[in-house]
PDB file of N, CA and C in Angstrom:
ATOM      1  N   UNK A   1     172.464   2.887 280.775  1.00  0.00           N
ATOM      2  CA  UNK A   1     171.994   3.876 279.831  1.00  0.00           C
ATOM      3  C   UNK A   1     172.599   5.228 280.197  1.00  0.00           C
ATOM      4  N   UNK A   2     173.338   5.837 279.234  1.00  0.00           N
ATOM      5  CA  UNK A   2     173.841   7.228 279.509  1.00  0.00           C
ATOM      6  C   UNK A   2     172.216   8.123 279.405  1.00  0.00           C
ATOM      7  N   UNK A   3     173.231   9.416 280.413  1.00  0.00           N
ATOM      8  CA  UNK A   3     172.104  10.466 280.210  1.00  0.00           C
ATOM      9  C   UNK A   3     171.495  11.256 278.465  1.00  0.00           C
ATOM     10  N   UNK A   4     172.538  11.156 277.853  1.00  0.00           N
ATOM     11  CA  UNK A   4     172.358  11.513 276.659  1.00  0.00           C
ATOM     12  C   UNK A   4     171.222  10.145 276.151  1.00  0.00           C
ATOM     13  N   UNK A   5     170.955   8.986 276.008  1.00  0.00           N
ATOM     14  CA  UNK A   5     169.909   8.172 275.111  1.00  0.00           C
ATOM     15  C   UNK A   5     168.798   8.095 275.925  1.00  0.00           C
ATOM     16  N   UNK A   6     168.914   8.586 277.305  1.00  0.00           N
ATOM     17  CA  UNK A   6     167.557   9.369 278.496  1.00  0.00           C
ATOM     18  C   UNK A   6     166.727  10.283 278.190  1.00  0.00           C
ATOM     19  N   UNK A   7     168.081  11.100 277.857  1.00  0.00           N
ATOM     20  CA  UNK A   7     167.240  12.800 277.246  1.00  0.00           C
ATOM     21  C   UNK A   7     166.588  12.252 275.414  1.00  0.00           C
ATOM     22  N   UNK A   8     167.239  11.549 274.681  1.00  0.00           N
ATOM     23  CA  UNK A   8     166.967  11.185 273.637  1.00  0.00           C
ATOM     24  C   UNK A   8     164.883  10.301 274.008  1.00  0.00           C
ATOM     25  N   UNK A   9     165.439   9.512 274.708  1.00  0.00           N
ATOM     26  CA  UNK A   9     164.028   8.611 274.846  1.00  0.00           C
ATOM     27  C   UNK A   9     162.916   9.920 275.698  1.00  0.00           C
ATOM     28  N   UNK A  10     163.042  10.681 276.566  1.00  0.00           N
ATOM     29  CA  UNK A  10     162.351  11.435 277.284  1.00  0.00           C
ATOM     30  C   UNK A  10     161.693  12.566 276.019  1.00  0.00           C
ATOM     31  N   UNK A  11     162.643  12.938 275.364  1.00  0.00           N
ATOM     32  CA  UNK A  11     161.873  13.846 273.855  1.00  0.00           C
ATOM     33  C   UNK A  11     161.440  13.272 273.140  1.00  0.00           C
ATOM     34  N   UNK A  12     161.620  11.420 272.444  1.00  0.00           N
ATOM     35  CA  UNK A  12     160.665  11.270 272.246  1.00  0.00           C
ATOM     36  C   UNK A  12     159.330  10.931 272.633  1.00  0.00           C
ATOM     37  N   UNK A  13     159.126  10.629 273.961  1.00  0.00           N
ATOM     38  CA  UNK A  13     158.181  10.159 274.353  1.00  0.00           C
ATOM     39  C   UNK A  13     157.321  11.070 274.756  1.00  0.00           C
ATOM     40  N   UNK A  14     157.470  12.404 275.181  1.00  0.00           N
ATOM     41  CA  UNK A  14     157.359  14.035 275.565  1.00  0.00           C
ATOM     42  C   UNK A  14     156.486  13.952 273.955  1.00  0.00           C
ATOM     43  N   UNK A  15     157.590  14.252 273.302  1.00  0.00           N
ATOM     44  CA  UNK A  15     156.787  14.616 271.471  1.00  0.00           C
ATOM     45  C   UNK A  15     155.800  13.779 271.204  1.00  0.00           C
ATOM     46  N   UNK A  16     155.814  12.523 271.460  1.00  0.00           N
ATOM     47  CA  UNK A  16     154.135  11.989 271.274  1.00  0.00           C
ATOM     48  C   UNK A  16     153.414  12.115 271.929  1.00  0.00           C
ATOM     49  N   UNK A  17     153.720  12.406 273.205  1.00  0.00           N
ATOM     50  CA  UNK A  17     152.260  12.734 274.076  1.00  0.00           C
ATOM     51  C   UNK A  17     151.826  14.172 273.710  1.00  0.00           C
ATOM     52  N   UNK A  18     153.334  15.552 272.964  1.00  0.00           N
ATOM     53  CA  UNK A  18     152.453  16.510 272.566  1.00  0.00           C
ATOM     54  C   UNK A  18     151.459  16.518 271.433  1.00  0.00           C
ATOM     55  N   UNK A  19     151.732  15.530 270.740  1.00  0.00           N
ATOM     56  CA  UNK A  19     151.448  15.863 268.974  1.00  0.00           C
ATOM     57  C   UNK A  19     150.302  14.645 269.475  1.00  0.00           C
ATOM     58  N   UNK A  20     149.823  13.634 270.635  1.00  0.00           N
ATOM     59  CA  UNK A  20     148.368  12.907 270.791  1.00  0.00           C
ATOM     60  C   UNK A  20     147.346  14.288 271.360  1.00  0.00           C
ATOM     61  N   UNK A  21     147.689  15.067 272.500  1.00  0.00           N
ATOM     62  CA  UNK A  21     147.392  15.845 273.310  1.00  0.00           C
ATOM     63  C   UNK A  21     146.563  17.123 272.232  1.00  0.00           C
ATOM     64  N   UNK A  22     147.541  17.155 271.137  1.00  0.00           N
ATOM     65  CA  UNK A  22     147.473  18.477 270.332  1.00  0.00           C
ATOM     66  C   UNK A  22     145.976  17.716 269.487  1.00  0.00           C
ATOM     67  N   UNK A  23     146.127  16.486 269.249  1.00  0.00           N
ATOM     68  CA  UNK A  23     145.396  15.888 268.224  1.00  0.00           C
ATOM     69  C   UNK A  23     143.775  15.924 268.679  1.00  0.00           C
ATOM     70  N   UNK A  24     143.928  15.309 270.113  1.00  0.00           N
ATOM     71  CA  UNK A  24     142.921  15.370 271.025  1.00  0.00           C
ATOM     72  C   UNK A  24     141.882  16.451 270.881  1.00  0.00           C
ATOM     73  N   UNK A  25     142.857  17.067 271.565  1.00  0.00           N
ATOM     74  CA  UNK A  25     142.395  18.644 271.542  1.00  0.00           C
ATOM     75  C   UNK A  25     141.520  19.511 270.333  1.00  0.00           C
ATOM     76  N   UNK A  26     142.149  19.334 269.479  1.00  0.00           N
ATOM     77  CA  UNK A  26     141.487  19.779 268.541  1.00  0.00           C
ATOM     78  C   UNK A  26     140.440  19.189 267.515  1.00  0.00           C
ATOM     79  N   UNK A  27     140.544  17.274 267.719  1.00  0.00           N
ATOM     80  CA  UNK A  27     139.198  16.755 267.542  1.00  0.00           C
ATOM     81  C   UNK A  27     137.787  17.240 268.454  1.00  0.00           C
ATOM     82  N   UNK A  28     138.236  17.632 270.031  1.00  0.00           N
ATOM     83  CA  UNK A  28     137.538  17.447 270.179  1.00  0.00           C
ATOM     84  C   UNK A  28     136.781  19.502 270.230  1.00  0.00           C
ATOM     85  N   UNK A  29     137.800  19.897 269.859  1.00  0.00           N
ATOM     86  CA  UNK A  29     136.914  21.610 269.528  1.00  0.00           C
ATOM     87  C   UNK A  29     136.311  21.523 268.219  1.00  0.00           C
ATOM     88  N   UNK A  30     136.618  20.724 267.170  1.00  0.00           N
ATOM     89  CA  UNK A  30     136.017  20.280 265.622  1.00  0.00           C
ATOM     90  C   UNK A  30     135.029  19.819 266.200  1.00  0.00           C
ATOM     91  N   UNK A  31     134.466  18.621 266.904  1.00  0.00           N
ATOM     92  CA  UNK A  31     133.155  17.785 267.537  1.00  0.00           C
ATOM     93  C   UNK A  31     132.264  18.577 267.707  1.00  0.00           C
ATOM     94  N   UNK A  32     132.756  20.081 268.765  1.00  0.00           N
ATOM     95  CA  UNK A  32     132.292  20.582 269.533  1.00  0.00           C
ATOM     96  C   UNK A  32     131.081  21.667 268.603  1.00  0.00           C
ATOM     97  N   UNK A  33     132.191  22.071 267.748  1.00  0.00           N
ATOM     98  CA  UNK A  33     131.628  23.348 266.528  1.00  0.00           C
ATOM     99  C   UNK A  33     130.719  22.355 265.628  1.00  0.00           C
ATOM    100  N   UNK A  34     130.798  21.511 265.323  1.00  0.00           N
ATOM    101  CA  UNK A  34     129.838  20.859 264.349  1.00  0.00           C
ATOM    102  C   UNK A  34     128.726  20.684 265.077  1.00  0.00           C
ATOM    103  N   UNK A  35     128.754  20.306 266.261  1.00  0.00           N
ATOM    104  CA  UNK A  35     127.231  19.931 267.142  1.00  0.00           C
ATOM    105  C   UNK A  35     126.850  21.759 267.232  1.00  0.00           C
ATOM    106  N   UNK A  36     127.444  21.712 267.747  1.00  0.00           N
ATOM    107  CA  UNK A  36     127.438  23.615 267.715  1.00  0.00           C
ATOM    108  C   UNK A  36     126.510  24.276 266.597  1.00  0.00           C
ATOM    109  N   UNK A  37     127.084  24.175 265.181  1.00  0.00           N
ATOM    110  CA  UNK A  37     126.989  24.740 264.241  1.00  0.00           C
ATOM    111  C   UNK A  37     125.660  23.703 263.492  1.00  0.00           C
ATOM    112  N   UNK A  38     125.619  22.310 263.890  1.00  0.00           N
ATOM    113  CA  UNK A  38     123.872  21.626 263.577  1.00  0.00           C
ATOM    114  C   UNK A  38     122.753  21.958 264.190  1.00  0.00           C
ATOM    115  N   UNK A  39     122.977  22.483 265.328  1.00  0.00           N
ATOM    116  CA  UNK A  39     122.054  22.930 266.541  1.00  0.00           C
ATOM    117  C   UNK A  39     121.524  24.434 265.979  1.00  0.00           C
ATOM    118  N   UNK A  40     122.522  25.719 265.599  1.00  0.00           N
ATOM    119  CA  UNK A  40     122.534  27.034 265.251  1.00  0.00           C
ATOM    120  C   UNK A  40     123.160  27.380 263.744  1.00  0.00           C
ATOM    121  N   UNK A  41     122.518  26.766 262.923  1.00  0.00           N
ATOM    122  CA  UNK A  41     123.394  26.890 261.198  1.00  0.00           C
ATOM    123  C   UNK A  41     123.353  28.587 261.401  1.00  0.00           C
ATOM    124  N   UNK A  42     122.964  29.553 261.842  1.00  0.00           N
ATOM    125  CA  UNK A  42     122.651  31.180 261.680  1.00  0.00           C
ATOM    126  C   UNK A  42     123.793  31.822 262.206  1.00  0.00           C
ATOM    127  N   UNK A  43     124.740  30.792 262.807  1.00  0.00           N
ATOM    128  CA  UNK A  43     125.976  31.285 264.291  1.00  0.00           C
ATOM    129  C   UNK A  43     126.926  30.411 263.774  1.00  0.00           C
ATOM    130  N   UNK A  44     126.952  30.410 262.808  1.00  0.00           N
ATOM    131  CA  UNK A  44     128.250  29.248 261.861  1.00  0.00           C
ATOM    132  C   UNK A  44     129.362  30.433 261.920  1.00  0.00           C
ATOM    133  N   UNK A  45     129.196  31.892 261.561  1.00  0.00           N
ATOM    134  CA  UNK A  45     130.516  32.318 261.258  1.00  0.00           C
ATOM    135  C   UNK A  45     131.254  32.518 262.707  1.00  0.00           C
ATOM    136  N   UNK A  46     129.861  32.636 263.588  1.00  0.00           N
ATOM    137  CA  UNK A  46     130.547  32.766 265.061  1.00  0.00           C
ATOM    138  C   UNK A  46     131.697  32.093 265.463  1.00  0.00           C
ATOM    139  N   UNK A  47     130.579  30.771 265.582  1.00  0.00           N
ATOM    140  CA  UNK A  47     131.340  29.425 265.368  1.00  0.00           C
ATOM    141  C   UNK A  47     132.988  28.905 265.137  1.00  0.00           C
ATOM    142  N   UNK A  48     132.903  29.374 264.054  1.00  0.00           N
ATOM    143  CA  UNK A  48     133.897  28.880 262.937  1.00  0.00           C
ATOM    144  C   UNK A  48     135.117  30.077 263.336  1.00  0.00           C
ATOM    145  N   UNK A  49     134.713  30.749 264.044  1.00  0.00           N
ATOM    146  CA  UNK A  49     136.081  31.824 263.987  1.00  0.00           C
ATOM    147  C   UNK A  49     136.473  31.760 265.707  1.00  0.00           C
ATOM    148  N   UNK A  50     135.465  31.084 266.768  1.00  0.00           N
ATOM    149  CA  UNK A  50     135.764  30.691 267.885  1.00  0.00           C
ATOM    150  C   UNK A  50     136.879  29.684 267.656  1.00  0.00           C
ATOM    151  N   UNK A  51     136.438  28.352 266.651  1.00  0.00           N
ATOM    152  CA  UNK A  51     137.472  27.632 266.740  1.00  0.00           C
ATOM    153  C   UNK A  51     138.382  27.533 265.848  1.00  0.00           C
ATOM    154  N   UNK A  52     138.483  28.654 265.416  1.00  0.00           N
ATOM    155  CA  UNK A  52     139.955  28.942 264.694  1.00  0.00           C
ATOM    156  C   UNK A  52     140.776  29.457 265.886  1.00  0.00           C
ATOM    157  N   UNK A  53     140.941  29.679 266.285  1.00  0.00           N
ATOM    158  CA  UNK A  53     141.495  30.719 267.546  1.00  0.00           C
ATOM    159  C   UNK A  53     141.449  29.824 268.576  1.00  0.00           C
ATOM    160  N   UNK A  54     140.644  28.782 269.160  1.00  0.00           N
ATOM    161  CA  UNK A  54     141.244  27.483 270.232  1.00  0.00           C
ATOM    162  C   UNK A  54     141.942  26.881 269.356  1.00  0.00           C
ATOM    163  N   UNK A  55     141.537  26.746 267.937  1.00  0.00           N
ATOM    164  CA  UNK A  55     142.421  25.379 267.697  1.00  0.00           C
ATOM    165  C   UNK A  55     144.136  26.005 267.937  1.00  0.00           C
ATOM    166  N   UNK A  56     143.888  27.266 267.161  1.00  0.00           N
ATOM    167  CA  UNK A  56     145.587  28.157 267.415  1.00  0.00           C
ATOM    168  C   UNK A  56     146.689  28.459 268.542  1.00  0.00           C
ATOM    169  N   UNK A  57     145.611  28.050 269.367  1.00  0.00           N
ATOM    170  CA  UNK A  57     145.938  28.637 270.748  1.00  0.00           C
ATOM    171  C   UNK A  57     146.599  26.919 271.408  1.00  0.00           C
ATOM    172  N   UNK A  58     145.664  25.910 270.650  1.00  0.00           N
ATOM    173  CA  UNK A  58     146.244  24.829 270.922  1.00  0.00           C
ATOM    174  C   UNK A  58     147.623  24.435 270.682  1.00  0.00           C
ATOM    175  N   UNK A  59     147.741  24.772 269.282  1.00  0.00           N
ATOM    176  CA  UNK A  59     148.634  24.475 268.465  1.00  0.00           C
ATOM    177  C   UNK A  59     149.940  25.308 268.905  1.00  0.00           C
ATOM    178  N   UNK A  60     149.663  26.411 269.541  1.00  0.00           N
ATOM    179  CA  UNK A  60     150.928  26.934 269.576  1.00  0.00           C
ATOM    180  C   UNK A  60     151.820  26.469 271.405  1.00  0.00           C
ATOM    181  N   UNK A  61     150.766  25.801 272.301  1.00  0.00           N
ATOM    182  CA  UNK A  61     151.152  24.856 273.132  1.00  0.00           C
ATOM    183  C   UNK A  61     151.950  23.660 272.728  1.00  0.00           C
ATOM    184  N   UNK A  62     151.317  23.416 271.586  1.00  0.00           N
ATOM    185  CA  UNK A  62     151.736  22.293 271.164  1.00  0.00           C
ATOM    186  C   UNK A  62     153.390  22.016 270.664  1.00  0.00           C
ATOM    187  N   UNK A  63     153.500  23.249 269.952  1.00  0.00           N
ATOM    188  CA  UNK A  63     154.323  24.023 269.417  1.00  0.00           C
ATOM    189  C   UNK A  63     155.776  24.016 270.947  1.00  0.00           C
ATOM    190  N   UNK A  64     155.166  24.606 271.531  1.00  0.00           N
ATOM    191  CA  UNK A  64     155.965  24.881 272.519  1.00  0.00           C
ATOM    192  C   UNK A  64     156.390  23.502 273.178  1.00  0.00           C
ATOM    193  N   UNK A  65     155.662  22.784 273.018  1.00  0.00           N
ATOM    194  CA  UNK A  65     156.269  21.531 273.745  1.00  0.00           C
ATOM    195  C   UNK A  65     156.789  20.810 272.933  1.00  0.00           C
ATOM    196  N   UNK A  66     156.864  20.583 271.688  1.00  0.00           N
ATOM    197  CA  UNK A  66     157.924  20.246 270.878  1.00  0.00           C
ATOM    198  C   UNK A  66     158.955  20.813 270.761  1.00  0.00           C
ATOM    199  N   UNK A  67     159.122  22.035 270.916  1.00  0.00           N
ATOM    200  CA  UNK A  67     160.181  23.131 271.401  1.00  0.00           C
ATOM    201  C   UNK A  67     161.133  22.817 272.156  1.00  0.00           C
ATOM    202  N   UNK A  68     160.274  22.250 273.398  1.00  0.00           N
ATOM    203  CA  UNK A  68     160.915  21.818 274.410  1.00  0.00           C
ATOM    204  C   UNK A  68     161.491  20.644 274.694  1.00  0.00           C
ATOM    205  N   UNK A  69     160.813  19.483 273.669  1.00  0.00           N
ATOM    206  CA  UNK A  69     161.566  18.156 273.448  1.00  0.00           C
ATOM    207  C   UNK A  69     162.166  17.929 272.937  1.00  0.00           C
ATOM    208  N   UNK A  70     162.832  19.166 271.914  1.00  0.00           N
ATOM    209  CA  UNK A  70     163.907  19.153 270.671  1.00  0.00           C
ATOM    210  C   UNK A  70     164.870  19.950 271.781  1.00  0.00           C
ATOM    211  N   UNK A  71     165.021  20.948 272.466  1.00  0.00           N
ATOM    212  CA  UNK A  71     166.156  21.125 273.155  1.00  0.00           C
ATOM    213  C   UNK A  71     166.116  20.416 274.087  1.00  0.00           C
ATOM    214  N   UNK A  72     165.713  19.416 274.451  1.00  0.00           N
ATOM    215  CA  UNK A  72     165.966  18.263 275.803  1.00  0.00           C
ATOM    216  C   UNK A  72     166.655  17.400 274.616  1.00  0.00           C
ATOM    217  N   UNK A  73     166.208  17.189 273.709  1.00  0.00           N
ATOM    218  CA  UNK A  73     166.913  16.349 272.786  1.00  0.00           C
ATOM    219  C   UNK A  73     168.151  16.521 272.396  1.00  0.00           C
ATOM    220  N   UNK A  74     168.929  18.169 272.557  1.00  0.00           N
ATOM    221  CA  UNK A  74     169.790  18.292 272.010  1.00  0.00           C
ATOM    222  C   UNK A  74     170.973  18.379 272.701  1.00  0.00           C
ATOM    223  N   UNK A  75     170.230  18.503 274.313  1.00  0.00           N
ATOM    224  CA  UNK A  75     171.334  18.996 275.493  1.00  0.00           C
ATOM    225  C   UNK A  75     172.385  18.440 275.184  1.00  0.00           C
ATOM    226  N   UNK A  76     173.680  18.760 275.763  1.00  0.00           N
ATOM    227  CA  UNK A  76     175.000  18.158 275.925  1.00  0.00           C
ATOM    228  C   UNK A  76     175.298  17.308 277.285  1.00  0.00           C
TER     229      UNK A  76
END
């Protein structure tokens, strides 16, 4: 196996563990705000604007590591 279909298999396998990781993640801050937000319906906007901002914060990790498996993907 050349290094080039290495770096090919390593980004993809990198990109699904970001985009499971990312998925994870943000099921489980959605879980979190709904038990959250059944427990305190009065703290919903709280709530709801906490996990706008993890989920973002996720996403842009996420972001970054696809970033990073598309230029491992592209090396020469």
């Amino acid at each position: 196996m050349t290094s080039l279909a290495l770096a090919y298999l390593a980004a993809g396998i990198g990109a699904g563990l970001v985009v499971i990781g990312a998925g994870y993640g943000i099921g489980k801050i959605a879980s979190a705000a709904m038990d959250a937000s059944g427990r305190n319906p009065e703290a919903l906007g709280n709530i709801r604007t906490s996990m706008i901002i993890a989920a973002a914060l996720i996403e842009g990790v996420a972001l970054f590591g696809l970033v990073t498996c598309v230029l491992l993907a592209i090396k020469s």
